[in-house]
Protein backbone atom coordinates (compact mmCIF):
# COMPACT_ATOMS: atom_id res chain seq x y z
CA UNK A 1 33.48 8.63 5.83
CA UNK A 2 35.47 11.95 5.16
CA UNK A 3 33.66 13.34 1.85
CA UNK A 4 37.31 13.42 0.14
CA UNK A 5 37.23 9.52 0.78
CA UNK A 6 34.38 9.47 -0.89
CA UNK A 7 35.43 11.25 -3.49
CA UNK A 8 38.74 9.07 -4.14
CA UNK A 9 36.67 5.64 -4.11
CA UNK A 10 34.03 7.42 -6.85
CA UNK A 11 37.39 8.40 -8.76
CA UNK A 12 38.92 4.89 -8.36
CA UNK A 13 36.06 3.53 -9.66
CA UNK A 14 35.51 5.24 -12.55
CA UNK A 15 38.91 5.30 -13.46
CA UNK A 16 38.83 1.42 -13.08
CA UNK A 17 35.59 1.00 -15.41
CA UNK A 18 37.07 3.54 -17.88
CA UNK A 19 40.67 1.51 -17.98
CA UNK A 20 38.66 -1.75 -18.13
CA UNK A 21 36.89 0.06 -21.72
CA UNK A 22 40.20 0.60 -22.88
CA UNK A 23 41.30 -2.93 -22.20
CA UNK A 24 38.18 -4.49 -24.20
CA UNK A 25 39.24 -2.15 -27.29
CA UNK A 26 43.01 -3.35 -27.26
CA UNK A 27 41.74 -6.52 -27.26
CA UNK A 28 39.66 -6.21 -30.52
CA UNK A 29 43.08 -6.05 -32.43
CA UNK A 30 44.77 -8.18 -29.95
CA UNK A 31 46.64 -10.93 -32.48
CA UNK A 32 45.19 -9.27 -35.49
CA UNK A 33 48.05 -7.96 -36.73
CA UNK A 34 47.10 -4.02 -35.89
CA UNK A 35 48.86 -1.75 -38.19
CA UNK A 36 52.29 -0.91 -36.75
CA UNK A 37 55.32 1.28 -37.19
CA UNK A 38 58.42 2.77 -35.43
CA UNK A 39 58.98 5.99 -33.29
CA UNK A 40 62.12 7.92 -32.32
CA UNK A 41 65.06 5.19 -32.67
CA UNK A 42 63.31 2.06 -32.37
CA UNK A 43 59.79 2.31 -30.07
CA UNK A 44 57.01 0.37 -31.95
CA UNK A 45 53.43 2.28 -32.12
CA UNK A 46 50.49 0.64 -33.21
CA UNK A 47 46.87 1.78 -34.54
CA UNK A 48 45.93 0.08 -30.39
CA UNK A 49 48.55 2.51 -28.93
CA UNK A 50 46.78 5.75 -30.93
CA UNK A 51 42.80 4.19 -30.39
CA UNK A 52 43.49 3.65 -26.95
CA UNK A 53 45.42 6.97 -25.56
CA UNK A 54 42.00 8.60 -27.65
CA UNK A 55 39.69 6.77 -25.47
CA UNK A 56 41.26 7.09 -22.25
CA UNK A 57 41.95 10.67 -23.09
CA UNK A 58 38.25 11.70 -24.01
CA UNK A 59 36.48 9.14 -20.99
CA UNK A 60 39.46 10.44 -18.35
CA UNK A 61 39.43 14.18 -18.77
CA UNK A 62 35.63 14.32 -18.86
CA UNK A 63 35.99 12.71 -15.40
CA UNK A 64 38.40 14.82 -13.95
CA UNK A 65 40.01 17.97 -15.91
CA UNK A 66 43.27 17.70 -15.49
CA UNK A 67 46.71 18.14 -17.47
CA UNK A 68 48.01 15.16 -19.56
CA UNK A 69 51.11 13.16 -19.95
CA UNK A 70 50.67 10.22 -21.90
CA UNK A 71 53.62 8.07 -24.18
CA UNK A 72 51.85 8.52 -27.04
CA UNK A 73 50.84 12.49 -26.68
CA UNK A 74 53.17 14.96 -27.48
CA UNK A 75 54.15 16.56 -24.08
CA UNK A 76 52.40 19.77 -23.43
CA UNK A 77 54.14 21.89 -20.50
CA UNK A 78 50.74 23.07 -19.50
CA UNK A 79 50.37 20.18 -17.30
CA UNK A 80 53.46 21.73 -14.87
CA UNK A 81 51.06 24.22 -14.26
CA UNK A 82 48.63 21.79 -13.05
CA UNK A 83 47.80 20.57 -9.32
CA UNK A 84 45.97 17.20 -11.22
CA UNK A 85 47.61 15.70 -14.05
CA UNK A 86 46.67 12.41 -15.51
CA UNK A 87 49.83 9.91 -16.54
CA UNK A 88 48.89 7.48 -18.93
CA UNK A 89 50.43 4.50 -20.91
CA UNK A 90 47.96 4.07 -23.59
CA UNK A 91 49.91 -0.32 -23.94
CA UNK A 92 53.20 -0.83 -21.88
CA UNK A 93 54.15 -3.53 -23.72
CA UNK A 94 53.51 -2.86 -27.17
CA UNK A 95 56.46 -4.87 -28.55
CA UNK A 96 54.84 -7.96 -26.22
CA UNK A 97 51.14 -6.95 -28.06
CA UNK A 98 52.35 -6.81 -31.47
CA UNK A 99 54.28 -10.32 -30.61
CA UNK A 100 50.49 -11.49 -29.50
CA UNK A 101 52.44 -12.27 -26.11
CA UNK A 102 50.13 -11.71 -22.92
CA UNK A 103 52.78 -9.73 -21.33
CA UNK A 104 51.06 -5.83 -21.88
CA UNK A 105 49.00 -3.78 -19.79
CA UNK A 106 47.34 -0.47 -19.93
CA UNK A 107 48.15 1.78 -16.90
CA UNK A 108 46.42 5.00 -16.02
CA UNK A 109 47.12 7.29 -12.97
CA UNK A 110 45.65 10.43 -11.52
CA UNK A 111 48.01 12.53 -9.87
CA UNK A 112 47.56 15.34 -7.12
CA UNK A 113 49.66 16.35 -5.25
CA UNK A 114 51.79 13.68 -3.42
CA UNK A 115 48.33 11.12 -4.02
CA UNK A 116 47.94 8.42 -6.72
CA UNK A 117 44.58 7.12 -7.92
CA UNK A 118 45.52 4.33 -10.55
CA UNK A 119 44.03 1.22 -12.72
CA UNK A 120 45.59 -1.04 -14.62
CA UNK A 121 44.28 -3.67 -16.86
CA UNK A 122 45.69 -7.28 -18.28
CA UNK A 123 64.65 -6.69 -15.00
CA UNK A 124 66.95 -6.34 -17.33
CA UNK A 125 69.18 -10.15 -16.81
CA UNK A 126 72.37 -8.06 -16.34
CA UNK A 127 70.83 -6.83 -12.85
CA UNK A 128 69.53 -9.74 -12.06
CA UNK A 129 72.92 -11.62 -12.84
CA UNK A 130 74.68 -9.11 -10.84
CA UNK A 131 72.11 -9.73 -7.73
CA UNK A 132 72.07 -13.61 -8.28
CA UNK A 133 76.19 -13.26 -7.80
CA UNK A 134 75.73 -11.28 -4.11
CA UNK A 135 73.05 -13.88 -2.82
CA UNK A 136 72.72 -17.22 -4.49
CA UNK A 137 69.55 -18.19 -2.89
CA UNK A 138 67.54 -15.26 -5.38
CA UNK A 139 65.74 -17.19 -8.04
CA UNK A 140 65.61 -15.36 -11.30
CA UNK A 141 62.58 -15.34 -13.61
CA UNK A 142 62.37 -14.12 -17.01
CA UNK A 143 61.72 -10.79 -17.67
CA UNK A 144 58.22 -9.49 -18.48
CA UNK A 145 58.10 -7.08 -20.96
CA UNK A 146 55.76 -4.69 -19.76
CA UNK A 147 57.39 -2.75 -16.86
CA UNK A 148 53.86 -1.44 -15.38
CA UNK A 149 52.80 -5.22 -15.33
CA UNK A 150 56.09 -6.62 -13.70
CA UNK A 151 55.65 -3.87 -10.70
CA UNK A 152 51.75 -5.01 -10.45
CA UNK A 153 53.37 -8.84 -10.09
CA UNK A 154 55.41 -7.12 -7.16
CA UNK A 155 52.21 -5.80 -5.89
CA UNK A 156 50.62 -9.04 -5.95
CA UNK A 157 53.58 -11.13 -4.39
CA UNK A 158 53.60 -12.93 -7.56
CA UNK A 159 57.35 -11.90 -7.57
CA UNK A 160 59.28 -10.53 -4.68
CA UNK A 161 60.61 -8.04 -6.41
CA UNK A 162 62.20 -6.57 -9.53
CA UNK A 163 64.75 -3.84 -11.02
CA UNK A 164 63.76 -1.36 -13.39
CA UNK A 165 66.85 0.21 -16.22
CA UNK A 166 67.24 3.92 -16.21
CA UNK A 167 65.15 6.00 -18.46
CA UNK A 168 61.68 4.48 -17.23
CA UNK A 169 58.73 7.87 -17.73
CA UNK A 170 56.08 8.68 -15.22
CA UNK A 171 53.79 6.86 -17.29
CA UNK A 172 55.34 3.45 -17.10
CA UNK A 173 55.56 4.07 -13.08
CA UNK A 174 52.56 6.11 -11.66
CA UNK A 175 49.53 3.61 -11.90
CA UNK A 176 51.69 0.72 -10.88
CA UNK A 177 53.87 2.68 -8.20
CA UNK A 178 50.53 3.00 -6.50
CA UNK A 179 49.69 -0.62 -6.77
CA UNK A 180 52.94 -1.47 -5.02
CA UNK A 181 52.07 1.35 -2.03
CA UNK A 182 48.89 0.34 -0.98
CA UNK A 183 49.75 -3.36 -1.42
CA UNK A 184 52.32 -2.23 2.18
CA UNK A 185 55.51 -1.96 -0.64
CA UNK A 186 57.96 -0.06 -1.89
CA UNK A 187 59.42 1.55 -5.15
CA UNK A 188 62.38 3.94 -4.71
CA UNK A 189 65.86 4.95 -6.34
CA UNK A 190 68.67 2.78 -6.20
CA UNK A 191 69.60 4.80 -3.00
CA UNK A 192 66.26 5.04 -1.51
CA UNK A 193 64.59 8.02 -2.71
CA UNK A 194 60.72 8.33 -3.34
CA UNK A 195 59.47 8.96 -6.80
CA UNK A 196 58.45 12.52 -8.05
CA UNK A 197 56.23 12.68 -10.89
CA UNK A 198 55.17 15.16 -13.32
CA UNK A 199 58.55 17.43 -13.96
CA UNK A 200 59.25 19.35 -16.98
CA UNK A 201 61.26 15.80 -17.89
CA UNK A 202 59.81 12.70 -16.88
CA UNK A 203 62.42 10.27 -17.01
CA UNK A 204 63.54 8.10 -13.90
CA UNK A 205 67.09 6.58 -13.10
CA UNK A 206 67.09 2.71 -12.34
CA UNK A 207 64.83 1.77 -9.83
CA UNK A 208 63.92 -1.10 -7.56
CA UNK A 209 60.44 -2.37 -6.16
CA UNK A 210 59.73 -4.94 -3.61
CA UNK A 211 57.78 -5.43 -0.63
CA UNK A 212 58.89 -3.36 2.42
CA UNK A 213 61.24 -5.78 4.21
CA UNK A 214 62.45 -6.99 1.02
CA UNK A 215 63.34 -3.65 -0.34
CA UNK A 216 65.52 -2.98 2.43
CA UNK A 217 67.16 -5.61 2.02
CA UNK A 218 68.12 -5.51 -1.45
CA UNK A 219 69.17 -2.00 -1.06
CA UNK A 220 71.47 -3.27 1.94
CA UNK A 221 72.84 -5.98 -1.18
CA UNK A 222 73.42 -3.32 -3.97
CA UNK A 223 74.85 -0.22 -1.79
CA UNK A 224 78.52 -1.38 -2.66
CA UNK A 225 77.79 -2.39 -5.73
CA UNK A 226 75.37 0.66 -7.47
CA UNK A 227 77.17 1.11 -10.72
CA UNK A 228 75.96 -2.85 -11.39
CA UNK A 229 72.78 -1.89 -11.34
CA UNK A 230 72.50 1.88 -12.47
């Protein structure tokens, strides 16, 4: 085996027991009513948000240095700078933890280059109204608060696949865009463009995910119809 093989399963490994340490500390507050309080507008942070995103930050960059972009780190540009940049969502879901719903995850990514090395742990209803409308014989499902752990459902077949609303950040996407990859799928633009992480702004438009023959086919459903789903 190539040595950088090697070196990408001893990275995927480690990442996955270091996300897997993260998980077991979320879960110590896990409905126990963690501290809480409100970001920006109207983003919920907990005391599990802040403990984790320290963990992950101190195991991950003694593993690899690398920049970081994490939701709960203020940005530092330094990372543009980077070839390796970690992208890190310390709990997607935090409204669905606080709620002591099982709907959260913790998503972690190493990104180089064009490669993803990820681990994870644990559509908006007007899109999927719109979708129903074009093809009746699409089933909708309620919608699962934590985006990173709807795409890993793609990934899994558990759903077929799902829209994302504009506005989603590299570290909702990277850990799980890699899930839905190597699992022979696809998550793209509404027009079919790959994902391109770690810009000076790390916001994405709205987005769709499926497995490959799917995803062609509900881009082939929506091209008329875009501004229903942007």
């Amino acid at each position: 085996m190539p040595a950088d093989d090697v070196d990408r399963l001893a990275l995927r490994d480690r990442l996955a027991s270091t996300v897997r340490e993260a998980g077991a500390l979320a879960l110590r507050t896990f409905r126990r009513q963690p501290a809480s309080w409100i970001k920006g507008v109207s983003s919920p942070v907990s005391e599990a948000d802040v403990a984790v995103d320290a963990l992950l930050r101190e195991r991950l960059i003694a593993l690899r240095d690398a920049g970081w972009l994490s939701e709960e780190t203020e940005d530092d540009p330094a990372r543009l700078r980077r070839e390796d940049v970690w992208v890190v969502d310390p709990i997607d879901g935090t409204r669905a933890y606080l709620a002591g719903l099982p709907e959260w995850s913790i998503a972690a990514a190493a990104s180089t280059g064009d490669h993803l090395a990820a681990a994870k742990f644990s559509a908006a209803k007007r899109r999927l109204d719109s979708l129903a409308a074009i093809e009746p014989r699409i089933a909708v499902v309620p919608r699962i608060p934590s985006l990173a752990l709807r795409l890993a459902r793609v990934a899994t077949g558990a759903l077929d696949g799902t829209f994302t609303a504009p506005n989603s950040r590299d570290w909702d996407l990277a850990a799980a865009d890699l899930l839905v990859h190597e699992a022979g799928g696809l998550i793209t633009t509404l027009t079919g463009e790959r994902l391109i992480y770690n810009r000076p702004d790390p916001v994405h438009g709205a987005l769709v995910a499926a497995g490959r023959a799917r995803h062609g086919r509900l881009l082939d459903l929506i091209r008329d119809r875009l501004s229903e789903f942007a």
